[in-house]
Protein backbone atom coordinates (compact mmCIF):
# COMPACT_ATOMS: atom_id res chain seq x y z
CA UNK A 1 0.00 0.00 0.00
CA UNK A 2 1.11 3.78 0.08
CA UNK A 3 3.13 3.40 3.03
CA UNK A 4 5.16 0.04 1.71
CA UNK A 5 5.68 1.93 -1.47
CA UNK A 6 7.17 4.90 0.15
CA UNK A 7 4.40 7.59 -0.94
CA UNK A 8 4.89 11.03 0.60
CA UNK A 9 3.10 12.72 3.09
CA UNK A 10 1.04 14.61 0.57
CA UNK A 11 0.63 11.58 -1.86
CA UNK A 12 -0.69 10.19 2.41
CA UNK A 13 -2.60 13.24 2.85
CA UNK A 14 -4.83 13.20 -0.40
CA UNK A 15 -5.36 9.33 -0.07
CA UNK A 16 -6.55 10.34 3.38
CA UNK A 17 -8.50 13.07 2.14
CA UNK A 18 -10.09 11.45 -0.39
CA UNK A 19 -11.48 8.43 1.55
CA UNK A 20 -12.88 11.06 3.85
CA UNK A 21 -14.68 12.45 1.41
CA UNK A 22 -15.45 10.49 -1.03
CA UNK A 23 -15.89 7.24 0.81
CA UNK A 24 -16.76 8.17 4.15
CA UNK A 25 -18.67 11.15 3.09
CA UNK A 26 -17.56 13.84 5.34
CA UNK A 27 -18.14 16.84 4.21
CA UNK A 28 -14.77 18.62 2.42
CA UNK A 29 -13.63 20.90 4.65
CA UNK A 30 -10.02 22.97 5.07
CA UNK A 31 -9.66 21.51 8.88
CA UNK A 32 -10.03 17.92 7.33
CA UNK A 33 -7.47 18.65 5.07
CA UNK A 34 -5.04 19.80 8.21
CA UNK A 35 -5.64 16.72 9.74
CA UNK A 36 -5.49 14.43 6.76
CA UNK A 37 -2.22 16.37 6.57
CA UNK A 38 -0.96 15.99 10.62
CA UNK A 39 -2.10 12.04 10.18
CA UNK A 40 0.15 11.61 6.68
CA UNK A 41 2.72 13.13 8.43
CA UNK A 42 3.02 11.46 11.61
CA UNK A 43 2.76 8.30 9.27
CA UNK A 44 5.69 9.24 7.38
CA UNK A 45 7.61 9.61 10.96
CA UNK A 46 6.79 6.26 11.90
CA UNK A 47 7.31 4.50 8.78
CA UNK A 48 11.01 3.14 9.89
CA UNK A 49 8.93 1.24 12.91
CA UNK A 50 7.07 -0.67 10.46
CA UNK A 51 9.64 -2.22 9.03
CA UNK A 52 10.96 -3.65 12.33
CA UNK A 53 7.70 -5.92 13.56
């Protein structure tokens, strides 16, 4: 998935974003797109953990 294939935290962020959305249907908002943001990035950060389990 994104996070085995390396994406970035933006490439995170819009996945995030989009299932929110789109799938979930929450309403598109600019404070879901901060968070969608905060999540992709503390992904990102923990991606080297991952690899270890």
């Amino acid at each position: 998935m994104l996070m085995d294939e390396g994406a970035t935290g933006r490439e995170i962020a819009d996945y995030l974003y989009t299932v929110a959305t789109e799938h979930m249907g929450l309403t598109a908002h600019a404070r879901l797109a901060e968070k969608s943001e905060q999540v992709a990035q503390l992904l990102v950060q923990l991606r080297p953990e991952f690899g270890t389990h």
